[in-house]
Structures are given as structure tokens and as C-alpha cells.
N, C-alpha and C. Protein backbone atom coordinates (compact mmCIF):
# COMPACT_ATOMS: atom_id res chain seq x y z
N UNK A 1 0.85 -1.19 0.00
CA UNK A 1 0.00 0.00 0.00
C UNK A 1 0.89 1.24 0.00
N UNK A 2 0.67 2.15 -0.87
CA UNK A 2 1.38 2.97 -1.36
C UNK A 2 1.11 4.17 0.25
N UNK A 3 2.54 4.67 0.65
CA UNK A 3 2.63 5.70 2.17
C UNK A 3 2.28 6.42 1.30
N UNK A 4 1.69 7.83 1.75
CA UNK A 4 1.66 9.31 2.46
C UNK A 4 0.71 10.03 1.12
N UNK A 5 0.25 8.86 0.02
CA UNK A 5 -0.48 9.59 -0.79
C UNK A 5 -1.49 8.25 -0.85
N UNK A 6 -2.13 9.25 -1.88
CA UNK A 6 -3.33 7.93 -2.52
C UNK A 6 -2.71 7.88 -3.39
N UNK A 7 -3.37 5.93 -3.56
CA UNK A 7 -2.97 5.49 -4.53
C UNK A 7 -3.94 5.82 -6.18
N UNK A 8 -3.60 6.09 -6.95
CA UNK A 8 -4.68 7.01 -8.66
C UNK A 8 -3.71 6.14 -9.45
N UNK A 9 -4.28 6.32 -10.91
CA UNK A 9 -3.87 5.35 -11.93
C UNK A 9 -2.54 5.96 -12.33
N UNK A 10 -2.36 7.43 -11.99
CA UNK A 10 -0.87 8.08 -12.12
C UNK A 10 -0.22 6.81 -11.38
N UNK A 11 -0.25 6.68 -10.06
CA UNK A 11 0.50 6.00 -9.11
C UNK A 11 0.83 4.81 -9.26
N UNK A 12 -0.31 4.12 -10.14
CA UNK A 12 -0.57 2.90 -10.55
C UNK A 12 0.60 2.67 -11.58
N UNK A 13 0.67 3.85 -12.31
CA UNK A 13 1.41 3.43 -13.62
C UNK A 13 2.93 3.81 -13.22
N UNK A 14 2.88 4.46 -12.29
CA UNK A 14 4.47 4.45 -11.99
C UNK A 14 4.89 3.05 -11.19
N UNK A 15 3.72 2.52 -10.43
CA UNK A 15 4.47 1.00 -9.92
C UNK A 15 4.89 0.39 -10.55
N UNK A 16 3.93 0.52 -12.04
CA UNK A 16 3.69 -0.80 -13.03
C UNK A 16 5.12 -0.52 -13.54
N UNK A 17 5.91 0.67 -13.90
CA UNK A 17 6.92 0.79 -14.17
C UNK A 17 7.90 0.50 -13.74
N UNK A 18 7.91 0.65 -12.68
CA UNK A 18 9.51 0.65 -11.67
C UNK A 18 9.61 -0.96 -12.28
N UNK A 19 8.58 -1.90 -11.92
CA UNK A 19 8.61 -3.31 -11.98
C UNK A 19 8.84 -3.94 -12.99
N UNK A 20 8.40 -2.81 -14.37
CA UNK A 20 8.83 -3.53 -15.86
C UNK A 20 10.16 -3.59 -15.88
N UNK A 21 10.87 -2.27 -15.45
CA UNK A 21 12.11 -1.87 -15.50
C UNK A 21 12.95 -3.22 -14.46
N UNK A 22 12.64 -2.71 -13.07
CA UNK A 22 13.30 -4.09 -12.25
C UNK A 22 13.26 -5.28 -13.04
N UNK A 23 12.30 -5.65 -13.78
CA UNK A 23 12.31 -7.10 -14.08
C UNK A 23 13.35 -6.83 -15.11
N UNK A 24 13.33 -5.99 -16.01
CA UNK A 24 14.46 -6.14 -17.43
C UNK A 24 15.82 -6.25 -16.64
N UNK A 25 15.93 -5.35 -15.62
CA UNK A 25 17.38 -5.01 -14.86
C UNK A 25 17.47 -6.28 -14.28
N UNK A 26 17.18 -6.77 -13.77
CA UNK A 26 17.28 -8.39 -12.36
C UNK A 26 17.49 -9.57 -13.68
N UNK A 27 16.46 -9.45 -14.96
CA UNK A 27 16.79 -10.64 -15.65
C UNK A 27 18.35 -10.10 -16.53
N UNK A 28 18.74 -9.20 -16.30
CA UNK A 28 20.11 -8.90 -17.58
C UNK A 28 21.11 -8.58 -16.49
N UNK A 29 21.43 -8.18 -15.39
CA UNK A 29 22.19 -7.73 -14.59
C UNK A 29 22.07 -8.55 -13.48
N UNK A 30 21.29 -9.47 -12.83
CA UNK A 30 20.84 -10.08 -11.39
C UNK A 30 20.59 -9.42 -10.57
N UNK A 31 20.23 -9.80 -9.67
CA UNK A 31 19.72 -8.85 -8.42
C UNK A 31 20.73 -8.72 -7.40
N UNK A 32 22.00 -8.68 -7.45
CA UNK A 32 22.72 -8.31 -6.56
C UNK A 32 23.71 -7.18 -7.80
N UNK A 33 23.97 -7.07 -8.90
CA UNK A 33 24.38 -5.74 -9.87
C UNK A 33 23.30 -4.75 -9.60
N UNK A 34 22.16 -4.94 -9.67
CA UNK A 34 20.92 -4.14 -9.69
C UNK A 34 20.49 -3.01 -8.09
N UNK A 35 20.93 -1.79 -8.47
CA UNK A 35 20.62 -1.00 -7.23
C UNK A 35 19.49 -0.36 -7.61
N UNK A 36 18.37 0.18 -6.28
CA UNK A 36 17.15 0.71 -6.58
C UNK A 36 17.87 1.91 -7.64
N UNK A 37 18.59 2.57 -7.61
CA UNK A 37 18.91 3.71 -8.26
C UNK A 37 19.30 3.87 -10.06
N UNK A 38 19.36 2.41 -10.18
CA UNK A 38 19.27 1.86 -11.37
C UNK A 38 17.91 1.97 -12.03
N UNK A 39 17.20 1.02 -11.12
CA UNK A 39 15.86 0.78 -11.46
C UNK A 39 14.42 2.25 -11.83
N UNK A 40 15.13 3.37 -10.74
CA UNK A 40 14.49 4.26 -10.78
C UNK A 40 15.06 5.45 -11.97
N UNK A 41 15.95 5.15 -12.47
CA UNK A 41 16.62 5.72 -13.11
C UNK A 41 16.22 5.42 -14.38
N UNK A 42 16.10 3.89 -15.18
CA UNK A 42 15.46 3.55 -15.72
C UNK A 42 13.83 3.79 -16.17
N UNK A 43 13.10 3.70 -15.16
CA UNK A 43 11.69 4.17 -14.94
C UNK A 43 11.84 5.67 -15.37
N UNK A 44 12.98 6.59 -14.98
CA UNK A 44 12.43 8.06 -14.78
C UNK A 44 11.75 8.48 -14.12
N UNK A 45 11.94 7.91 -12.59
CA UNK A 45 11.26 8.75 -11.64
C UNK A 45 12.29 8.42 -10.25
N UNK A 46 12.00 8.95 -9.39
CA UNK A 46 12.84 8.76 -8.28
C UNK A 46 12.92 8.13 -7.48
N UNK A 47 13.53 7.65 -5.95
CA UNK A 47 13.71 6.98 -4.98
C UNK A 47 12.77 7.42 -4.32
N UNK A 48 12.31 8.53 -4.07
CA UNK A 48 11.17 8.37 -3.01
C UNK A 48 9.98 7.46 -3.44
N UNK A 49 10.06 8.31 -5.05
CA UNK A 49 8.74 7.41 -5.76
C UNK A 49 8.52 5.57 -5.57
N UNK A 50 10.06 5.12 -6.01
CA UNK A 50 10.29 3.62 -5.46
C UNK A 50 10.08 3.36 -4.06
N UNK A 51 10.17 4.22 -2.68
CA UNK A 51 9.81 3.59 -1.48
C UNK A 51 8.35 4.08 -1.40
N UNK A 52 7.20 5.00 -2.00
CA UNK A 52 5.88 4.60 -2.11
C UNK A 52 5.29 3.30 -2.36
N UNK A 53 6.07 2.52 -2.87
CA UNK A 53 5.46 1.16 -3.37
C UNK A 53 6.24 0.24 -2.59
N UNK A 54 7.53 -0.13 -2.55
CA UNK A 54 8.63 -0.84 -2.20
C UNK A 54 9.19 -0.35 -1.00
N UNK A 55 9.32 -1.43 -0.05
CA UNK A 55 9.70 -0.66 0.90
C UNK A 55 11.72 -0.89 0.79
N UNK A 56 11.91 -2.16 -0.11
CA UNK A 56 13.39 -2.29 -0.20
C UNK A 56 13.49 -2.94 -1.45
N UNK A 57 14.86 -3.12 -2.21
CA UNK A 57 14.53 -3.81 -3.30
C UNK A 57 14.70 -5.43 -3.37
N UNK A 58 14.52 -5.82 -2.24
CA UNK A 58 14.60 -7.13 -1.36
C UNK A 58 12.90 -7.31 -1.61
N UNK A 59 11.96 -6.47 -0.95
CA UNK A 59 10.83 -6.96 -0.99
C UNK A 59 10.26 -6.56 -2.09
N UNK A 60 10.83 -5.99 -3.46
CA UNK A 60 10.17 -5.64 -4.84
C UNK A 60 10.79 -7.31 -5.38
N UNK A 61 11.90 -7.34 -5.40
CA UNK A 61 12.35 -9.23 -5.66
C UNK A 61 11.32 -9.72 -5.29
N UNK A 62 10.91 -10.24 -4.30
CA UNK A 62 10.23 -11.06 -3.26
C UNK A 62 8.87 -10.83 -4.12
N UNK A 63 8.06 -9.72 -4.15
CA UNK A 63 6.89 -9.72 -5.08
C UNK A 63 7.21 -10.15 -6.53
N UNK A 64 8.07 -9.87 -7.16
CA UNK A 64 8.08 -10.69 -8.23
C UNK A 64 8.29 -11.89 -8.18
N UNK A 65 9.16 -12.68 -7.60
CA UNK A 65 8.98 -14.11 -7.70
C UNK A 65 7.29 -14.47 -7.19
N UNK A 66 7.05 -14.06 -6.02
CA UNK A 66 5.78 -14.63 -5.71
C UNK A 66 4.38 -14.63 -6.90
N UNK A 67 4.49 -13.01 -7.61
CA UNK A 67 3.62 -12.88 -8.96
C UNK A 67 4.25 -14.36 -9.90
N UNK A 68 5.38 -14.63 -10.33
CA UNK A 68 5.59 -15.78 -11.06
C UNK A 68 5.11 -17.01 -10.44
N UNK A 69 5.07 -17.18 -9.04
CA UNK A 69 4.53 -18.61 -8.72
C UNK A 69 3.48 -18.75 -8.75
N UNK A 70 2.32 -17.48 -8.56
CA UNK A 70 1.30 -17.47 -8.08
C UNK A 70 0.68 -17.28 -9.68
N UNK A 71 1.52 -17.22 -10.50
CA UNK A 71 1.02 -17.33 -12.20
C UNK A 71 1.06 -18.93 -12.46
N UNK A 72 2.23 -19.44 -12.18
CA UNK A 72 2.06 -21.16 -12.50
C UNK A 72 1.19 -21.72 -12.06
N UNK A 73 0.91 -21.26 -10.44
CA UNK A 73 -0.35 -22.11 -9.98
C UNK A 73 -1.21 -21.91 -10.31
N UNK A 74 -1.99 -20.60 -10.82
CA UNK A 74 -3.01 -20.54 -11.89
C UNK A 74 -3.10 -20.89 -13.20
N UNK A 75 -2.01 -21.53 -13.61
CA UNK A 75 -2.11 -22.00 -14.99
C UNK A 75 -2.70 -23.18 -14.60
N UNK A 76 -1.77 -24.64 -14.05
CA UNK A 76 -2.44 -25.80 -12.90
C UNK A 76 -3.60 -25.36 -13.12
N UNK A 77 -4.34 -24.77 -12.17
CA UNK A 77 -5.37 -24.52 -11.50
C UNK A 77 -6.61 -24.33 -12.88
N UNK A 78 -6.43 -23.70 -13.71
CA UNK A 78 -7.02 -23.52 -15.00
C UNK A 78 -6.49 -24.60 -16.21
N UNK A 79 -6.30 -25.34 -16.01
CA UNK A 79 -5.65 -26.60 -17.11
C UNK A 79 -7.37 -27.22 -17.42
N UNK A 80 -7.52 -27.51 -19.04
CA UNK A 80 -8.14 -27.47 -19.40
C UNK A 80 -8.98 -29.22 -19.09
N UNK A 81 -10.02 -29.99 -18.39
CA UNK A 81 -9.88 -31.00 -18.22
C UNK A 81 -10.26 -32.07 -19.62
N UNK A 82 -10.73 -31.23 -20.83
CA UNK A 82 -10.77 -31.91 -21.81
C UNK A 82 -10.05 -32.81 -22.04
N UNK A 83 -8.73 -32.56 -21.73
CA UNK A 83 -7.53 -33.12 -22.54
C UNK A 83 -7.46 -34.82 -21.83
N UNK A 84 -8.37 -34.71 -20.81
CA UNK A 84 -8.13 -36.02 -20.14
C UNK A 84 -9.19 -36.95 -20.95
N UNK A 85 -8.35 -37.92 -21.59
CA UNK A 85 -9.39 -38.66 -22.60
C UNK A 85 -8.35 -40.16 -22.63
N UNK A 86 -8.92 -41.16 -22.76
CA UNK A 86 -8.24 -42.58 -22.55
C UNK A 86 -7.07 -42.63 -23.90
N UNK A 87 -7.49 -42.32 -24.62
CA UNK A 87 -6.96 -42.32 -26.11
C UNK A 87 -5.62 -41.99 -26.03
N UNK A 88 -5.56 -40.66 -25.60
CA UNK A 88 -4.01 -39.84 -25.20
C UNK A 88 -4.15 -39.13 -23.87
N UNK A 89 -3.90 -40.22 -23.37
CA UNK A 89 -3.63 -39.71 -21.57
C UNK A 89 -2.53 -38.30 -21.85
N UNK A 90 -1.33 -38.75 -22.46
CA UNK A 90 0.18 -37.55 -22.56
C UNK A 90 -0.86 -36.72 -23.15
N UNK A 91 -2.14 -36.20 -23.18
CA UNK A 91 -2.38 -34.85 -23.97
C UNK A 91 -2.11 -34.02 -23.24
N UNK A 92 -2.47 -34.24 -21.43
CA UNK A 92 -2.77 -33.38 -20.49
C UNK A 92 -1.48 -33.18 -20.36
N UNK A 93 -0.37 -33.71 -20.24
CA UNK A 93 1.17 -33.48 -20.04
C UNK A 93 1.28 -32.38 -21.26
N UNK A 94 1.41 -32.69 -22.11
CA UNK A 94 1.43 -31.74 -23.45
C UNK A 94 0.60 -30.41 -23.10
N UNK A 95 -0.42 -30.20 -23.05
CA UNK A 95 -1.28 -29.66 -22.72
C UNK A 95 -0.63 -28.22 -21.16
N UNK A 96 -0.52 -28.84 -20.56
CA UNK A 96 -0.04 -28.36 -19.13
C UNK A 96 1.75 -27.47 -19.53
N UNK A 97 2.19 -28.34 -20.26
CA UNK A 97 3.58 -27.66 -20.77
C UNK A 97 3.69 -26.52 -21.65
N UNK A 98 2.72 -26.93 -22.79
CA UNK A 98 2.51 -25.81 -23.62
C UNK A 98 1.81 -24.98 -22.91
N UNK A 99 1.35 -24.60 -22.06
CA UNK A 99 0.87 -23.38 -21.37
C UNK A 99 1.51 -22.64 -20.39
N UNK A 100 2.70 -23.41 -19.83
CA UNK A 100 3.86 -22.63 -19.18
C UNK A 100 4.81 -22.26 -19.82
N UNK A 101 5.14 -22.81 -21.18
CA UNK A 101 6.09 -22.35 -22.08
C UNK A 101 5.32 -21.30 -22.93
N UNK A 102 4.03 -21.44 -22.61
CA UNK A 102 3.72 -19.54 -23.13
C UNK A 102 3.47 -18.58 -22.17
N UNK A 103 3.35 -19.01 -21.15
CA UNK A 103 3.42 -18.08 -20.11
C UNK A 103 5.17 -17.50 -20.31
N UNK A 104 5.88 -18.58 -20.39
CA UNK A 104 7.54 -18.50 -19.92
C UNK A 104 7.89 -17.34 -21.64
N UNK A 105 7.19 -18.10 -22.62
CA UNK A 105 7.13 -16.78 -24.22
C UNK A 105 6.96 -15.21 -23.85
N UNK A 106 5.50 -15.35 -23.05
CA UNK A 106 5.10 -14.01 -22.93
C UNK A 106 6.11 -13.28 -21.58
N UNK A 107 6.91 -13.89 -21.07
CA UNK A 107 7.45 -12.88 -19.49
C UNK A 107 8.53 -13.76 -19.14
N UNK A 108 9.64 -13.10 -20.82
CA UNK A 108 10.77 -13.88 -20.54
C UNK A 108 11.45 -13.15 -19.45
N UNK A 109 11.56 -12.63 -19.12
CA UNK A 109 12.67 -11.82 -17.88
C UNK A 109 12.11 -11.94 -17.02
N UNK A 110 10.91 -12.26 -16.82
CA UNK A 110 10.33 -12.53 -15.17
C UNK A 110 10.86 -14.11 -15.10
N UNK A 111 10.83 -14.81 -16.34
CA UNK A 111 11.13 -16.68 -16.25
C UNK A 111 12.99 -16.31 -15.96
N UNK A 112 13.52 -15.15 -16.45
CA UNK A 112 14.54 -15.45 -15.87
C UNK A 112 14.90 -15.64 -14.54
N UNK A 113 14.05 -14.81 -14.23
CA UNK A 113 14.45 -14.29 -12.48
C UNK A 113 13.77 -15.41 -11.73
N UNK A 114 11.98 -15.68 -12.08
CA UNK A 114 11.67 -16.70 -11.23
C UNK A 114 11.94 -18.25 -11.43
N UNK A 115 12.46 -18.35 -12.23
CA UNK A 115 12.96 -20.08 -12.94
C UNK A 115 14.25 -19.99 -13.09
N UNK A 116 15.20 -19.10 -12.67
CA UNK A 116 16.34 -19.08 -12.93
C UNK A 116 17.07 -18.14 -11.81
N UNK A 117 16.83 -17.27 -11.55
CA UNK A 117 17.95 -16.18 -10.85
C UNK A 117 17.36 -16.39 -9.12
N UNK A 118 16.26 -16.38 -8.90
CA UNK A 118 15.93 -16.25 -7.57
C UNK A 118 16.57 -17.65 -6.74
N UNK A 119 16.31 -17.23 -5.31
CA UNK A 119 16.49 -18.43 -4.71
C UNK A 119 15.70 -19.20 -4.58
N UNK A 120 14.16 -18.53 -4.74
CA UNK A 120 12.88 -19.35 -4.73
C UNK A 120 12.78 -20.22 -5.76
N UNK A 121 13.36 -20.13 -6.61
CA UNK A 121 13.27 -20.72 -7.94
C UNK A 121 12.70 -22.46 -7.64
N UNK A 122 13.66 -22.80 -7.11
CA UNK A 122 13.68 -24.14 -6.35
C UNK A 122 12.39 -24.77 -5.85
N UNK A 123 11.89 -23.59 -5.29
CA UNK A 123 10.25 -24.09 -4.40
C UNK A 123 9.03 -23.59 -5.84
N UNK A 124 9.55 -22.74 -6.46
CA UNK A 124 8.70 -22.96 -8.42
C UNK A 124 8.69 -24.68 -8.73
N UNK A 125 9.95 -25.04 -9.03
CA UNK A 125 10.35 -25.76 -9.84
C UNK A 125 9.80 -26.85 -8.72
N UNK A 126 10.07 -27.15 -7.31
CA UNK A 126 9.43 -28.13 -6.36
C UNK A 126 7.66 -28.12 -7.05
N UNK A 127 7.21 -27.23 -7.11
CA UNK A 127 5.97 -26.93 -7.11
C UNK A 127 5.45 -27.72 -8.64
N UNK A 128 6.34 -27.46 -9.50
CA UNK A 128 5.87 -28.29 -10.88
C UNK A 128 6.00 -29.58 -10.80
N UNK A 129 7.19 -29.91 -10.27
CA UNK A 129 7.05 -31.55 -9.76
C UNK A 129 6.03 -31.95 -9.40
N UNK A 130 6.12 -31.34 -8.13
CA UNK A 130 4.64 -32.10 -7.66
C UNK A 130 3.12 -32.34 -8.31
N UNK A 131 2.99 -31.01 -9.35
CA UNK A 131 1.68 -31.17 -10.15
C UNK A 131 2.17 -32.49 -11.41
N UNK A 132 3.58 -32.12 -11.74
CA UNK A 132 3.67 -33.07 -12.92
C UNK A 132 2.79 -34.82 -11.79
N UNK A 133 3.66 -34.60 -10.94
CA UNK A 133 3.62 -36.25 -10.29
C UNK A 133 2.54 -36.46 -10.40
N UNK A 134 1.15 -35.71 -9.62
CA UNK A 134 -0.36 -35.64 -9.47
C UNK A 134 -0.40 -36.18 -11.05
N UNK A 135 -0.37 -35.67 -11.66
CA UNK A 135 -1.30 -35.95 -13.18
C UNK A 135 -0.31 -37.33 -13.82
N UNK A 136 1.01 -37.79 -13.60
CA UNK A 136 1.54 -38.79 -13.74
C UNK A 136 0.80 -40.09 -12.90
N UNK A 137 1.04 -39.65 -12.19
CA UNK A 137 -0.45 -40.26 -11.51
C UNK A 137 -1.60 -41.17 -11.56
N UNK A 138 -2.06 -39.62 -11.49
CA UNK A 138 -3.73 -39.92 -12.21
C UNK A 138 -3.72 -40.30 -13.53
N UNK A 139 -3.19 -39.91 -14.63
CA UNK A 139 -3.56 -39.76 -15.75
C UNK A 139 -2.49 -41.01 -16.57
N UNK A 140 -1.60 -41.18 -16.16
CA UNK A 140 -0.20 -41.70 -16.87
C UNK A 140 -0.13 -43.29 -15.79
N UNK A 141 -0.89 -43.65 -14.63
CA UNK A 141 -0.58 -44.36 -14.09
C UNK A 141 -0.26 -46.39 -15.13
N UNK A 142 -1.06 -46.16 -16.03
CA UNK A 142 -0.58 -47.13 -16.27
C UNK A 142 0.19 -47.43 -17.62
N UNK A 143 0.84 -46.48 -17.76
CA UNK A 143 1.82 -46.32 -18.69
C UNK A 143 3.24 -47.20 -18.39
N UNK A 144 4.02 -47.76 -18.99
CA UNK A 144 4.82 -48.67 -19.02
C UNK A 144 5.91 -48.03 -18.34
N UNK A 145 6.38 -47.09 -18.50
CA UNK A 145 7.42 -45.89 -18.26
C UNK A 145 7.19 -45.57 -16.44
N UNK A 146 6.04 -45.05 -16.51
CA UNK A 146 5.58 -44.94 -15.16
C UNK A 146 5.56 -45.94 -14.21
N UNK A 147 4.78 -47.65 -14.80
CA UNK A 147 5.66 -48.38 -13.91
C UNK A 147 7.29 -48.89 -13.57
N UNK A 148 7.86 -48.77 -14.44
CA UNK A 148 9.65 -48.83 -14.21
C UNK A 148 10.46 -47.72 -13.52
N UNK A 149 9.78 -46.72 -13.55
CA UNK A 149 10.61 -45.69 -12.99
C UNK A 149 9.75 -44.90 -12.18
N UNK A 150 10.63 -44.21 -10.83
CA UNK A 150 10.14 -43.59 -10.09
C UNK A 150 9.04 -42.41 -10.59
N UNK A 151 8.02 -42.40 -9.81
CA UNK A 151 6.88 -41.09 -10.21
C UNK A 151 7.88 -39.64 -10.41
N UNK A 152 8.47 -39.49 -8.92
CA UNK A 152 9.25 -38.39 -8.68
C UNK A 152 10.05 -38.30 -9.40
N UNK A 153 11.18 -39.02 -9.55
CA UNK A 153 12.34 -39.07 -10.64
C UNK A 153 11.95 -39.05 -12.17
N UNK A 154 10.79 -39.30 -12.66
CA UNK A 154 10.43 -39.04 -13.65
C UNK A 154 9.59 -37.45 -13.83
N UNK A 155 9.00 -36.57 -13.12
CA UNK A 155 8.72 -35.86 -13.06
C UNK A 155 9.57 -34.69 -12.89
N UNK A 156 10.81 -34.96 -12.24
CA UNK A 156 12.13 -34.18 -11.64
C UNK A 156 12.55 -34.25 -12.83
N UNK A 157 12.83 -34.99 -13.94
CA UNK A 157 13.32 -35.02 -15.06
C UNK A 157 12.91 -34.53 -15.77
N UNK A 158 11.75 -33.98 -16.19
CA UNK A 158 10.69 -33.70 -16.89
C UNK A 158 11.15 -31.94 -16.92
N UNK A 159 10.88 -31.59 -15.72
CA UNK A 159 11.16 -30.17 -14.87
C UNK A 159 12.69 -29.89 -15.23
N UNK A 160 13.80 -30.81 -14.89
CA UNK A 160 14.94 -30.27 -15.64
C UNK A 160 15.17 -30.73 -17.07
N UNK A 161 14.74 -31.08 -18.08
CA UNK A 161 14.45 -30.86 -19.11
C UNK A 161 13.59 -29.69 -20.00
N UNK A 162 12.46 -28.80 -18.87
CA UNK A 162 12.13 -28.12 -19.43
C UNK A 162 12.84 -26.61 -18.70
N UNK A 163 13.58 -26.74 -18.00
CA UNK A 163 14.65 -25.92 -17.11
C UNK A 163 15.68 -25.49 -18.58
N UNK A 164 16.25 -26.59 -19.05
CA UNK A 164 17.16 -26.28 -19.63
C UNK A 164 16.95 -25.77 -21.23
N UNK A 165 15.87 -26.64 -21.49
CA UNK A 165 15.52 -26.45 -22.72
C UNK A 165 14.80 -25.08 -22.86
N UNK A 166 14.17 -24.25 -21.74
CA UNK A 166 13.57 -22.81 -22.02
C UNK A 166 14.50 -22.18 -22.26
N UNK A 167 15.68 -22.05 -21.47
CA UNK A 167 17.28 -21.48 -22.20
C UNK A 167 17.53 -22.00 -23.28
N UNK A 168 17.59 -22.76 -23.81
CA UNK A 168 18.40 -23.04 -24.79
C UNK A 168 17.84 -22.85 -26.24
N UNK A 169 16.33 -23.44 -26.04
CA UNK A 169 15.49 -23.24 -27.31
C UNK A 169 14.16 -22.63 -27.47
N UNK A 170 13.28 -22.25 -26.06
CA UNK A 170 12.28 -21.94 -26.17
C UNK A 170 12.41 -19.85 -25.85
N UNK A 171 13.38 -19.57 -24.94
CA UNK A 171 13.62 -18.19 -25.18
C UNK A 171 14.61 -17.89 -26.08
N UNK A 172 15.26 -18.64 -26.78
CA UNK A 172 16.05 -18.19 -27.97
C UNK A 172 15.33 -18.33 -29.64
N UNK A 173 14.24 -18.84 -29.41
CA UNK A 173 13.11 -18.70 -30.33
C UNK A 173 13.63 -20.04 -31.21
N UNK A 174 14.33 -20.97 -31.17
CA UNK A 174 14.86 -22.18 -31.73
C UNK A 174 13.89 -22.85 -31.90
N UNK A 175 12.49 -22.71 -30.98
CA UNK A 175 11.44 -23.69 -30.87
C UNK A 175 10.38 -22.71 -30.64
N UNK A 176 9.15 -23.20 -30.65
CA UNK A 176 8.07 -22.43 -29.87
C UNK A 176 7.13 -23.15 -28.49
N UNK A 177 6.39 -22.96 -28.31
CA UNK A 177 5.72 -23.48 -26.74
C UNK A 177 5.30 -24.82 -27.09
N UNK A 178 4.23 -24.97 -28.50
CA UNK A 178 3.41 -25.94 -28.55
C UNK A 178 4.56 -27.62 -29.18
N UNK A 179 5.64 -26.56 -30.48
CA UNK A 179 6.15 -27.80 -30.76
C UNK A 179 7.34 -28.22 -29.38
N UNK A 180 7.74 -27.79 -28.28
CA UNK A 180 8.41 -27.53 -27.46
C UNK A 180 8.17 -28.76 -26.45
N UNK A 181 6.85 -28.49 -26.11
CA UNK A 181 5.78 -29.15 -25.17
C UNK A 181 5.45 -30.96 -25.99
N UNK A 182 5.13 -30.99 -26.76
CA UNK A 182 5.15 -32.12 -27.45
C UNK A 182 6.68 -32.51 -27.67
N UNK A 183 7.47 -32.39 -28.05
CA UNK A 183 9.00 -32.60 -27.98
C UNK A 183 9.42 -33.09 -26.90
N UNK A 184 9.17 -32.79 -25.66
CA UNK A 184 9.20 -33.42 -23.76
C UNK A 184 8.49 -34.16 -23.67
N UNK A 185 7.22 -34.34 -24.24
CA UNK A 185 6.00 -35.15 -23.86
C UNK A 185 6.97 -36.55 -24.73
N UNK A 186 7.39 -36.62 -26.30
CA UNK A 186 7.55 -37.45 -27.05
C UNK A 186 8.66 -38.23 -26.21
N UNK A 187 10.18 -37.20 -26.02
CA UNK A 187 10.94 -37.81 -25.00
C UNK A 187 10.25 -39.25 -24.23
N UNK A 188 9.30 -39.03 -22.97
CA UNK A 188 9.03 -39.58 -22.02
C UNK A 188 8.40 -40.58 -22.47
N UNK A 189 7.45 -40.04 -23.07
CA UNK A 189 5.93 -40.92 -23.08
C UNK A 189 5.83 -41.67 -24.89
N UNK A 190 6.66 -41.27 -25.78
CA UNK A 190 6.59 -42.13 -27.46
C UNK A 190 6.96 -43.54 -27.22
N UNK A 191 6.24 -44.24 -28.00
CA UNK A 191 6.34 -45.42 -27.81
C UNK A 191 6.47 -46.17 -26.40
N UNK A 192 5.39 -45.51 -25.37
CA UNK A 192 4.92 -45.57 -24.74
C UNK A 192 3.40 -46.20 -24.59
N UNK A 193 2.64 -47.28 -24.10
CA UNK A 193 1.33 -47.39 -24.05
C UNK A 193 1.50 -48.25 -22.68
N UNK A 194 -0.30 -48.07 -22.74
CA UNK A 194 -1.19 -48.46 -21.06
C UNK A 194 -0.61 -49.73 -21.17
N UNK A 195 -0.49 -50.35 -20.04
CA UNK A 195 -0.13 -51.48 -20.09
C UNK A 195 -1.91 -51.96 -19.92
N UNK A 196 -1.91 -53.40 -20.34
CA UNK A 196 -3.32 -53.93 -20.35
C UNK A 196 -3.05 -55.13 -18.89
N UNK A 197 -4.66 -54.36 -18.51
CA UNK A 197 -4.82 -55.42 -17.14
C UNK A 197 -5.20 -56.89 -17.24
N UNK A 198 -4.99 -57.90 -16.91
CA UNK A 198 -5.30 -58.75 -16.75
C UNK A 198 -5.91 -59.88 -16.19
């Protein structure tokens, strides 16, 4: 909550700034090169203006990673349940990937900082595991792959495969989200089928 004034869409648009700016500065410089005086400097407006919103640039970090986690879990949270169909269980895997690799398209410098530069990064990337596992799970349980190998360790793999590969090919434009997402899915799950019960 913005001190000693009201907050108006003037005020609004100078937050929205400082934060475009922080995010370009934190994903190209890190957050320990990066001084508020940078950031405000950038923006074109001043340090007092940055402690109306921010009280340090410790807790402007801290809101941005949390805006990036609290974006993945609404992707999860909004995953489409169509995709769950016997035919192609891997749709929902596919499905679920290609929508964080366009999230990760649209707010590459925030994916730097929150999938890459922060310390939180770790409890992101914990956090995809665990949804991958849930829908490995549910959805993948009787897939051949899934019984030979650990849920976790296959899901942890999954997560550093798409760790490395957003550097390498999906923010360097080498690839795009959807053929990206199917490309990880094929990895794991091609020549892959249900095993039949007996």
C-alpha cells in the first residue's frame, strides 16, 4: 500500500513501471548488480517514488517471484480437463507444458528471475514436480514408463528438461511453446502405451 499519498492510476502506472524496469534489470544484470537507483533511473522517476510502493529492493524481488509462482499455480489450476481422454492420456502433459512455455514466451525476464535467478526458484520448480507427479499419476498411471521408474524421478526429469531447454530453445526462439511441449512429452511418453490389465 502505497505511504503518504493515494494510490490514482498516475501511481498505478508508476508501480507498473519501476517493476517492468526491475524485471528487465534483475533478468540482464541479477539482483545483486541491480541497485534501486538503477531501477528508478530507468523508470524516470525517483527513490522516493520507489519507497511509495517498495519498501526495499529485497521486498520488490520477493513480489516478483511470488507474482511468477502465483502465475504457475493458476495455470495448474485452469488446465483445461478436456484433454483427459483414454486415447491420449500424454495430452494433459502436453497440454499443461505448452501453457507454461507460453506463459515463460510471454514474461521472458520474469522466467529469468523466477525459474532461474531467484532463490525461490527451487520451491517454483518443487511446485511443478509435484503437479507433474499428481497428473503422472492420475492420468499416466498405467503407462509402461511410469511403472519402471520412479513417479518423482520421472517428473524431476521432466522439470529439468524443461529448465534447460527454455534457455536453450524456447527463449532463444529455436522452438516455440506448442512444438516444445510435445517434444518433452515425445521424449518420455513415445512409444509408450497403457499397459493392459489382466
Amino acid at each position: 500500500m502505497a505511504r503518504g499519498r493515494r494510490v490514482n492510476s498516475s501511481g498505478e502506472k508508476s508501480k507498473k513501471l519501476l517493476l517492468e524496469k526491475a524485471i528487465e534489470l534483475f533478468s540482464t544484470h541479477g539482483y545483486h548488480q541491480t541497485k534501486i537507483s538503477d531501477i528508478v533511473k530507468a523508470a524516470g522517476l525517483t527513490q522516493p517514488t520507489f519507497y511509495l510502493y517498495f519498501q526495499s529492493k529485497e521486498s520488490m524481488f520477493n513480489d516478483l517471484n511470488e507474482k511468477f509462482q502465483n502465475d504457475l499455480i493458476e495455470i495448474f489450476s485452469n488446465k483445461d480437463e478436456t484433454a483427459r481422454d483414454d486415447k491420449n492420456s500424454t495430452a494433459l502433459i502436453e497440454q499443461n507444458l505448452k501453457c507454461i512455455f507460453d506463459y515463460f514466451i510471454e514474461n521472458p525476464n520474469l522466467t529469468k528471475i523466477g525459474f532461474y535467478e531467484a532463490d525461490q526458484s527451487t520451491v517454483v520448480k518443487q511446485l511443478l514436480v509435484s503437479k507433474l507427479e499428481s497428473i503422472i499419476e492420475t492420468d499416466l498411471k498405467d503407462y509402461a514408463v511410469v511403472k519402471r521408474v520412479n513417479t518423482n524421478v520421472l517428473a524431476q526429469s521432466i522439470v529439468g528438461s524443461m529448465e534447460r531447454l527454455t534457455l536453450t530453445n524456447l527463449l532463444t526462439n529455436e522452438s516455440n511453446p506448442e512444438k516444445l511441449a510435445q517434444e518433452i512429452s515425445t521424449i518420455y511418453f513415445a512409444n509408450e502405451h497403457k499397459l493392459v490389465h489382466q
